[in-house]
Protein backbone atom coordinates (compact mmCIF):
# COMPACT_ATOMS: atom_id res chain seq x y z
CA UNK A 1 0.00 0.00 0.00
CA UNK A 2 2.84 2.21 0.51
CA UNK A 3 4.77 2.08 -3.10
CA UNK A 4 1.85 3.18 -4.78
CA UNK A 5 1.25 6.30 -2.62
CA UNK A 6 5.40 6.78 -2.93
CA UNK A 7 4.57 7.27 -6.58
CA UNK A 8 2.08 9.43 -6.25
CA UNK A 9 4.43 12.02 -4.38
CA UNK A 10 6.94 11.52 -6.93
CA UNK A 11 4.35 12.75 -9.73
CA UNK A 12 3.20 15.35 -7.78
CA UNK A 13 6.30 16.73 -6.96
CA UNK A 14 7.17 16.83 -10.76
CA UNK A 15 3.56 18.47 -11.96
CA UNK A 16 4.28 21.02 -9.01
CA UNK A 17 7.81 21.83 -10.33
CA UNK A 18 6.37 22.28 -13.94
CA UNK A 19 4.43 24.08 -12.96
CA UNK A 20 6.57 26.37 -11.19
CA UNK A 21 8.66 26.36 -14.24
CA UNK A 22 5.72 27.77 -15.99
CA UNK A 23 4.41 30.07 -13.83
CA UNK A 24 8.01 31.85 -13.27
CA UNK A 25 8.32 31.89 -17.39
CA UNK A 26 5.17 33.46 -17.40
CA UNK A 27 5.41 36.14 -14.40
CA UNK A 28 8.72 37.10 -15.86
CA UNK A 29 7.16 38.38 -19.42
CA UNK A 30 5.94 35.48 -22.00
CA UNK A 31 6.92 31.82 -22.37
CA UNK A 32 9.67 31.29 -25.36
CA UNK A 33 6.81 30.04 -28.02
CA UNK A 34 4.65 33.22 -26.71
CA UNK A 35 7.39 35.71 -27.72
CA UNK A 36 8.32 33.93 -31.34
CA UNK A 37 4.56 34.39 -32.02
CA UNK A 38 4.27 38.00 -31.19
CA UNK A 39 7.62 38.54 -32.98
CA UNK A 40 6.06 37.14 -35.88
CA UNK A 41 2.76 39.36 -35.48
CA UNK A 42 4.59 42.23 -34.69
CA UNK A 43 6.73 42.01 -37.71
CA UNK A 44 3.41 41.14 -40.12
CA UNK A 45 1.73 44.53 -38.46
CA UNK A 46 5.04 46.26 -39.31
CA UNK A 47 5.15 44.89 -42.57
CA UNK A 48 1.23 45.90 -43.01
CA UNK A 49 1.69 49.52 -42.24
CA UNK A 50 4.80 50.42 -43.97
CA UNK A 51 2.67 49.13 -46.68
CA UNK A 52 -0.14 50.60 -46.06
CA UNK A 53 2.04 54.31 -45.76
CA UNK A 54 3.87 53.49 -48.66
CA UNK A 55 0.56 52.93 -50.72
CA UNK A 56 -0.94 56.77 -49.21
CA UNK A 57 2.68 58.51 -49.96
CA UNK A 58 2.13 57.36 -53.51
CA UNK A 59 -1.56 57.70 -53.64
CA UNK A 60 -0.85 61.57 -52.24
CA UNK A 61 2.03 62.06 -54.64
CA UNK A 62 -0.40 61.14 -57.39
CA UNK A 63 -2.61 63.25 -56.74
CA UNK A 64 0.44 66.21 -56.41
CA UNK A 65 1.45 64.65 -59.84
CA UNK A 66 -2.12 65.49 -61.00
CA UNK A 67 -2.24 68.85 -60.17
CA UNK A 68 1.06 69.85 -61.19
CA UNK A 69 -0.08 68.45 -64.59
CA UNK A 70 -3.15 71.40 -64.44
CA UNK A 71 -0.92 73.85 -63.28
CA UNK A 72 2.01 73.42 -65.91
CA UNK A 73 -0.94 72.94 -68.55
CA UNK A 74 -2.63 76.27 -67.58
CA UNK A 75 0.88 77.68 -67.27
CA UNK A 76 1.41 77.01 -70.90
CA UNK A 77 -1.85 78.17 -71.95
CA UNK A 78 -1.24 80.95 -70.70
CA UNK A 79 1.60 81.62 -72.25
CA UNK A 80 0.31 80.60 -76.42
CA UNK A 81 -2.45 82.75 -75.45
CA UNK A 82 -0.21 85.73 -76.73
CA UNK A 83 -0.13 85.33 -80.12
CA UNK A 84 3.39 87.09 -79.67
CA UNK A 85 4.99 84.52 -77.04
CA UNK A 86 3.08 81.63 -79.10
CA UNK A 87 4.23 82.96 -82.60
CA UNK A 88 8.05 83.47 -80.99
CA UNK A 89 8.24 79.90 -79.65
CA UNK A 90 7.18 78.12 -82.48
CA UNK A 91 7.71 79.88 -85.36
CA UNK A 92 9.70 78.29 -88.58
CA UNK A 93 8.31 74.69 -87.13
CA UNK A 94 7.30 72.79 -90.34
CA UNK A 95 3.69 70.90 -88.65
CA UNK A 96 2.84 68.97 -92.06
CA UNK A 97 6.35 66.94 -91.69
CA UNK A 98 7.61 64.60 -89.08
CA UNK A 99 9.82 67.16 -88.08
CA UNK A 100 7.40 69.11 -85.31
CA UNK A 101 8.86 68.47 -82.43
CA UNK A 102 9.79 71.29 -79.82
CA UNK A 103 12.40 71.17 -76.93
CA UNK A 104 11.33 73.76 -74.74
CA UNK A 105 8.49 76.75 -74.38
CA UNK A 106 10.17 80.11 -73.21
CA UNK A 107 8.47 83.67 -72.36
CA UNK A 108 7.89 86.52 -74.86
CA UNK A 109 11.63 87.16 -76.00
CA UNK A 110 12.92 83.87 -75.08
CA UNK A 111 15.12 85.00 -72.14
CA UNK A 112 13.55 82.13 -69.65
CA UNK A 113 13.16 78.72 -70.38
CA UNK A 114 9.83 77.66 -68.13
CA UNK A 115 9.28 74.27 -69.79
CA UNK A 116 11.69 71.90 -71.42
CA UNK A 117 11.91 68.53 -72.71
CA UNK A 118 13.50 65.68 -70.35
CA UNK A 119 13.32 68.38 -67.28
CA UNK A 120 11.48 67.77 -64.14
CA UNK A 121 9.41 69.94 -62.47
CA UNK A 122 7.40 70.38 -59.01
CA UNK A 123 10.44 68.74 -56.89
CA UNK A 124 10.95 65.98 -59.29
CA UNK A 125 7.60 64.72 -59.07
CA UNK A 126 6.46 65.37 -62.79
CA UNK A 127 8.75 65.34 -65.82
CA UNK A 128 8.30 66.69 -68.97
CA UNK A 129 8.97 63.86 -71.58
CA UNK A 130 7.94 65.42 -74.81
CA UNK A 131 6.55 68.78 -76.91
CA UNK A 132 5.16 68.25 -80.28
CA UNK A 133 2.70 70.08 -82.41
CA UNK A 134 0.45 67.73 -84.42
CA UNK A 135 -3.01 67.28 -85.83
CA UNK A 136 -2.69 70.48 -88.17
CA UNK A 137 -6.06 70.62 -89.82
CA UNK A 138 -6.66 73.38 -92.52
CA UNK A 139 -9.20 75.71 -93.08
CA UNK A 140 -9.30 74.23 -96.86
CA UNK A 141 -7.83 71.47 -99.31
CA UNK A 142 -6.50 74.55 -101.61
CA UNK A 143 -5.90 77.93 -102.26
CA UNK A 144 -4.26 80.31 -99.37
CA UNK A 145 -6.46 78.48 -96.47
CA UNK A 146 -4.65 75.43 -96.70
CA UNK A 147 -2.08 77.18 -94.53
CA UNK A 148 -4.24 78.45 -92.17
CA UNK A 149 -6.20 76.31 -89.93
CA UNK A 150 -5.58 74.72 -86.44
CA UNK A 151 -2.97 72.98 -84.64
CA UNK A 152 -2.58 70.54 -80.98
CA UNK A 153 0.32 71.28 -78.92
CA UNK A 154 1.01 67.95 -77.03
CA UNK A 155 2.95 67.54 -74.19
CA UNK A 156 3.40 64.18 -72.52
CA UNK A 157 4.15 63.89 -68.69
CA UNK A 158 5.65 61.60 -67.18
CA UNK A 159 4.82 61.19 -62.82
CA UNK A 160 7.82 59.97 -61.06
CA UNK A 161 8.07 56.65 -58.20
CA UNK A 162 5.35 54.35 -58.09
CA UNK A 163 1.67 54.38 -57.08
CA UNK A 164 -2.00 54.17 -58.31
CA UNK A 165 -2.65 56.04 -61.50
CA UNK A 166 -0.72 56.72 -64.82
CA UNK A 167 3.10 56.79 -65.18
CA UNK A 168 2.43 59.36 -68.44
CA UNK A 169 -0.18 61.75 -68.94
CA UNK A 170 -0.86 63.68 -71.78
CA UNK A 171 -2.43 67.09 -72.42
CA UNK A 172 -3.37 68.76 -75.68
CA UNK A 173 -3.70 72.59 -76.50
CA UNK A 174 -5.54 74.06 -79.28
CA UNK A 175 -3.69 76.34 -81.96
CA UNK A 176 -5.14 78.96 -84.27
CA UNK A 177 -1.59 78.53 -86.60
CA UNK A 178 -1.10 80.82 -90.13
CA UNK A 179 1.53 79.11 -92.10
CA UNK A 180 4.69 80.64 -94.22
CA UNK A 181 2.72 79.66 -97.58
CA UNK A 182 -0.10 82.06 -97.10
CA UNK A 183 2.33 84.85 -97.85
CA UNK A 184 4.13 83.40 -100.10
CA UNK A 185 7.10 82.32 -97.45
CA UNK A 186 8.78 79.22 -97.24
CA UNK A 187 9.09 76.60 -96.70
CA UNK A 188 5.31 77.11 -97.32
CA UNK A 189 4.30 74.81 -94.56
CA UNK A 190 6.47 76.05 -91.74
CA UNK A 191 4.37 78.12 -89.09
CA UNK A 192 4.44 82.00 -89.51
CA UNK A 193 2.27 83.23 -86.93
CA UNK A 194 0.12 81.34 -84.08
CA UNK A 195 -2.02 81.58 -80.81
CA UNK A 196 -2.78 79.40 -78.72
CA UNK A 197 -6.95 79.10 -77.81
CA UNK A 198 -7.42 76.90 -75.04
CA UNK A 199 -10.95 74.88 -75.47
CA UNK A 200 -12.54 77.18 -77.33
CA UNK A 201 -14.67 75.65 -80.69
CA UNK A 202 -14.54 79.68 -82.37
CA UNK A 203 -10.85 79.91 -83.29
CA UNK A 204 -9.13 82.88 -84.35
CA UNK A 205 -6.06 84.11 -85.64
CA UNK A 206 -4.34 87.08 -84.55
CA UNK A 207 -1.56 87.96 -86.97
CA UNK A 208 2.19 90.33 -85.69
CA UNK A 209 0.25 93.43 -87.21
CA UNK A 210 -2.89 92.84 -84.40
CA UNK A 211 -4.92 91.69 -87.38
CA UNK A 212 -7.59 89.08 -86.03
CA UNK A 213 -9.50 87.09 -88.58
CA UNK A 214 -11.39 83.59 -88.35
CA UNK A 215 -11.75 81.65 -91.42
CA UNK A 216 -13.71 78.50 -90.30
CA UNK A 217 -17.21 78.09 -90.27
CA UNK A 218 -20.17 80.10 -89.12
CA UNK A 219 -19.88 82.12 -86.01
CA UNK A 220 -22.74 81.99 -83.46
CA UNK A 221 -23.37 84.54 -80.94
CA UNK A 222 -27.07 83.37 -78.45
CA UNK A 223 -27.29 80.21 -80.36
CA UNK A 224 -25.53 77.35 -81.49
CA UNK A 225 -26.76 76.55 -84.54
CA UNK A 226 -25.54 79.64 -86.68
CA UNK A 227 -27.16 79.76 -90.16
CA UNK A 228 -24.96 82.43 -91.77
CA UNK A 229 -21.17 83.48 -91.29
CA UNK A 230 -21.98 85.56 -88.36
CA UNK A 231 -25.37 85.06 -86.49
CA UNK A 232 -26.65 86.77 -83.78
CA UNK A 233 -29.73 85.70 -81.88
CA UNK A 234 -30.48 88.39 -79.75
CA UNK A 235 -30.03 92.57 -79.79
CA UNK A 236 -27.53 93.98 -80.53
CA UNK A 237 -26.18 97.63 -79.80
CA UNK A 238 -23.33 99.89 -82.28
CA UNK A 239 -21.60 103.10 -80.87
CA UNK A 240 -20.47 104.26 -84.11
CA UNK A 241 -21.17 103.45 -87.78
CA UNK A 242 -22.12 100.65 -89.37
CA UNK A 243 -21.32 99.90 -92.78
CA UNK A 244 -22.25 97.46 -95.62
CA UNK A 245 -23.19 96.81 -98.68
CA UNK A 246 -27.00 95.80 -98.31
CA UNK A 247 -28.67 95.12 -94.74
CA UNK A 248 -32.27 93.03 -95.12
CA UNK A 249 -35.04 93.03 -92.42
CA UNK A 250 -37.08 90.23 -91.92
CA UNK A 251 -40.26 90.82 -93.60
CA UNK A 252 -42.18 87.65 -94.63
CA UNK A 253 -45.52 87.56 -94.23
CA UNK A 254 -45.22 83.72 -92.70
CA UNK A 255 -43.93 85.63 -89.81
CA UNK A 256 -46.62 88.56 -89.22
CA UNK A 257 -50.45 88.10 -88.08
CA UNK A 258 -53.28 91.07 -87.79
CA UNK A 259 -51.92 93.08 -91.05
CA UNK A 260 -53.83 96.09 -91.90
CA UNK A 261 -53.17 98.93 -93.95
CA UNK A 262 -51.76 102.12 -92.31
CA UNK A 263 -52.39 105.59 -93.54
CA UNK A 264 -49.31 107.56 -94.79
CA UNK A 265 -50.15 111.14 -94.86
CA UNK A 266 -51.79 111.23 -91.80
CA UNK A 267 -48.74 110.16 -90.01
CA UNK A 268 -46.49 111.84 -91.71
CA UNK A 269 -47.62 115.31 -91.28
CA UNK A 270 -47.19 114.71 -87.75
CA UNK A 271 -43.77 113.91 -87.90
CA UNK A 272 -40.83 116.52 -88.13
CA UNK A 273 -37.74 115.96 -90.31
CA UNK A 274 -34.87 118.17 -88.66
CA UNK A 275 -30.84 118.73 -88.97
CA UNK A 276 -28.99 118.10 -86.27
CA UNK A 277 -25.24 117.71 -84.73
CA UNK A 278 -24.56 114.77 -82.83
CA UNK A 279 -23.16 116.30 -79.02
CA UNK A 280 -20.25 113.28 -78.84
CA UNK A 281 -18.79 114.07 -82.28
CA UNK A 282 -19.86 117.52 -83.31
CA UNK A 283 -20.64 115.43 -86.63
CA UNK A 284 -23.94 117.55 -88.43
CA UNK A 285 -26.75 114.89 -89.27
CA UNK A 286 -30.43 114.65 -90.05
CA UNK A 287 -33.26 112.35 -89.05
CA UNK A 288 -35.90 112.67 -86.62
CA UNK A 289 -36.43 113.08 -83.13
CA UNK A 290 -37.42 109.74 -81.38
CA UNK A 291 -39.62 111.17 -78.72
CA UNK A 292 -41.87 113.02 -81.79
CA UNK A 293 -41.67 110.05 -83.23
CA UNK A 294 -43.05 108.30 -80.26
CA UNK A 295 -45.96 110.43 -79.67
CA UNK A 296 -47.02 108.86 -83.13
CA UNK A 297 -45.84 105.45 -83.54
CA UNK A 298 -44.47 104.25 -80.52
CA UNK A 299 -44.11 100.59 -81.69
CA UNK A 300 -40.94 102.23 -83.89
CA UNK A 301 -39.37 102.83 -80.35
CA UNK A 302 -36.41 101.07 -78.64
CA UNK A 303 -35.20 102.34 -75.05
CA UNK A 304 -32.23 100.47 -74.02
CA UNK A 305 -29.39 101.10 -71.42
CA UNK A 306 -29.48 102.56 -67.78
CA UNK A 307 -30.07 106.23 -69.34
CA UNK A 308 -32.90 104.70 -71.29
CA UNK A 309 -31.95 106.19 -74.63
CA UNK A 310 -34.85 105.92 -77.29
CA UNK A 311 -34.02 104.64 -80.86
CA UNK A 312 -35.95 104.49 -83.54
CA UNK A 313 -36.77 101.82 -86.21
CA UNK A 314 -36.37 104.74 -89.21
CA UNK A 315 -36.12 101.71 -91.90
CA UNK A 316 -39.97 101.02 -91.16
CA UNK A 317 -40.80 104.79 -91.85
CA UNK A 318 -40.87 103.54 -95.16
CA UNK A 319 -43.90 102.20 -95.36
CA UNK A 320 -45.45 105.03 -94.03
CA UNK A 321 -43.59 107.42 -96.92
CA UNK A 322 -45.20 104.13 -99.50
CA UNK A 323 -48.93 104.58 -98.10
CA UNK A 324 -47.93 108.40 -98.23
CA UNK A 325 -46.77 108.82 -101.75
CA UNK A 326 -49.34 106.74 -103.31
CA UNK A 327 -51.93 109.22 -101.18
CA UNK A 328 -50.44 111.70 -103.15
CA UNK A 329 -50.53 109.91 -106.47
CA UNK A 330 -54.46 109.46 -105.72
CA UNK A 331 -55.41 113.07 -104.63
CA UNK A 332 -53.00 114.11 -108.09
CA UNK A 333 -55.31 112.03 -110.07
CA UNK A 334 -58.09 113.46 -109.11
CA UNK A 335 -56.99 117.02 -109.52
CA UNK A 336 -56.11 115.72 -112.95
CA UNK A 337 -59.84 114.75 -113.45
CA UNK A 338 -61.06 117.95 -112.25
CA UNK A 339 -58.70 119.85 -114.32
CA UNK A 340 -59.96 118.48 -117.48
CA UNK A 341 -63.35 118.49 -116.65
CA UNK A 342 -62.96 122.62 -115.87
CA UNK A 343 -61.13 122.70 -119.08
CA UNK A 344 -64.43 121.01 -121.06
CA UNK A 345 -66.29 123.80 -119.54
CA UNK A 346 -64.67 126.58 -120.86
CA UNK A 347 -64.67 125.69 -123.96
């Protein structure tokens, strides 16, 4: 009976100094397996956010990258906007050939170099990787606007280090461009004069002499669908002269309802045809005066600015001076009759 409980010391002596073991391990930080395991998830968590930072830096530098791309863009925009600074950096460059590359855009007299090819910008985050004009499209297949239409300036980007996003952007500019050959130059397709446009769909040239003239399409001003070479669809207000060679009114009688005749003479001798000099010029004129003329036809009346200056419509006077002359042709005829019939009478 003894041995067995003998034995039963001996193992509880040993679970008692295993436990000991354990318990000192443990009270002194982590048992050995305890500490390779947090190693381990330390060094995954460490692994995880130097990841994680890595990914932001890039995804922040990105987005850096993308707006230094607006801001160089607008730079340059800014800068072919001057028909001077545009025509000064590019002239001589032949667009129609291969040979349309450009190596750098500088200011007006060329003094400062703000963008070049193979330079970075924006603390090395963006570099400029290439400037080329392309897409030349002319105004016409022949005759003198073949070398004058419109142009792309291209510049390609290209965002430094790693991330989300693009490693090359590319941004295009539009070119109003006159080329050597419409003078007579050469070589005939090398550029002459050019300014840059931005976005804009109504392109125009401005030429060294501060010429401006558009040879595309129709021009639109109030709507978008412009029917003749320059359409405007709403008022519109001259402070000076206006010249042509003809000027039409729209007069067809699909557009007019409630048409009645109007009687001349009886208008007209209630208006007043004076001389005049204009106060602004000194300039002597004649005409009418628009506030007679209101008194009597006042649909013929326009008041527009904050003075509320009256015009008048003096082309529709006309029909009052038709209505009025064929009054007179009338009443003549009849004085005609009576003549003759006096004339039968004393004979």
């Amino acid at each position: 009976m003894s041995g067995p409980r003998v034995v039963d010391r001996i193992e509880s002596v040993n679970t008692n100094l295993k436990l000991f073991k354990d318990y000192k391990l443990n009270n002194s930080g982590f048992s050995i397996v305890g500490v390779l395991i947090a190693s381990a998830v330390m060094m995954l968590i460490v692994t995880a956010a130097m990841s994680i930072m890595n990914y932001v830096f890039n995804g922040t530098r990105r987005v850096q990258q993308k707006y230094d791309v607006i801001e160089i863009t607008s730079a340059v925009r800014s800068l072919i906007s001057d028909p001077t600074t545009c025509t000064n950096n590019f002239v001589g460059v032949d667009i129609v050939s291969n040979g349309n590359s450009v190596t750098q855009i500088t200011n007006l007299d060329g003094s400062t170099i703000f963008y070049a090819e193979g330079s970075s910008y924006e603390n090395g985050r963006i570099t400029v990787s290439s400037i080329d004009i392309i897409n030349y499209q002319a105004d016409a297949a022949a005759g003198l606007e073949q070398y004058t239409g419109v142009a792309e300036l291209q510049i390609v980007f290209e965002n430094t280090g790693s991330g989300p996003g693009p490693l090359q952007v590319m941004r295009r500019l539009k070119m109003r461009v006159e080329l050597r050959g419409y003078s007579g130059g050469a070589p005939a397709n090398a550029i002459a004069f050019c300014s840059g446009v931005g976005s804009s769909d109504s392109i125009w040239t401005q030429k060294a002499d501060g010429t401006i003239y558009y040879l595309g399409g129709n021009v639109g001003v109030g709507t978008t669908n412009p029917a003749e070479q320059f359409h405007i669809a709403a008022n519109m207000m001259v402070d000076g002269e206006a010249y042509g060679n003809a000027f039409f009114y729209s007069s067809d009688k699909r557009l007019k309802e409630n048409i009645q005749p109007i009687k001349g003479l009886e208008l007209v001798e209630q208006l007043n045809g004076v001389s005049f000099n204009w106060k602004k010029s000194g300039k002597a004129d004649i005409g009418v005066i628009a506030q007679e003329v209101e008194r009597v036809l006042p649909e013929l009346i326009s008041q527009t600015g904050p003075e509320g200056m009256k015009s008048v419509k003096l082309a529709n006077l006309v029909a009052i001076l038709i209505e009025s002359t064929k009054e007179l042709h009338q009443s003549n005829e009849n004085l005609k009759i009576q003549i003759e019939e006096l004339k039968k009478k004393l004979q």
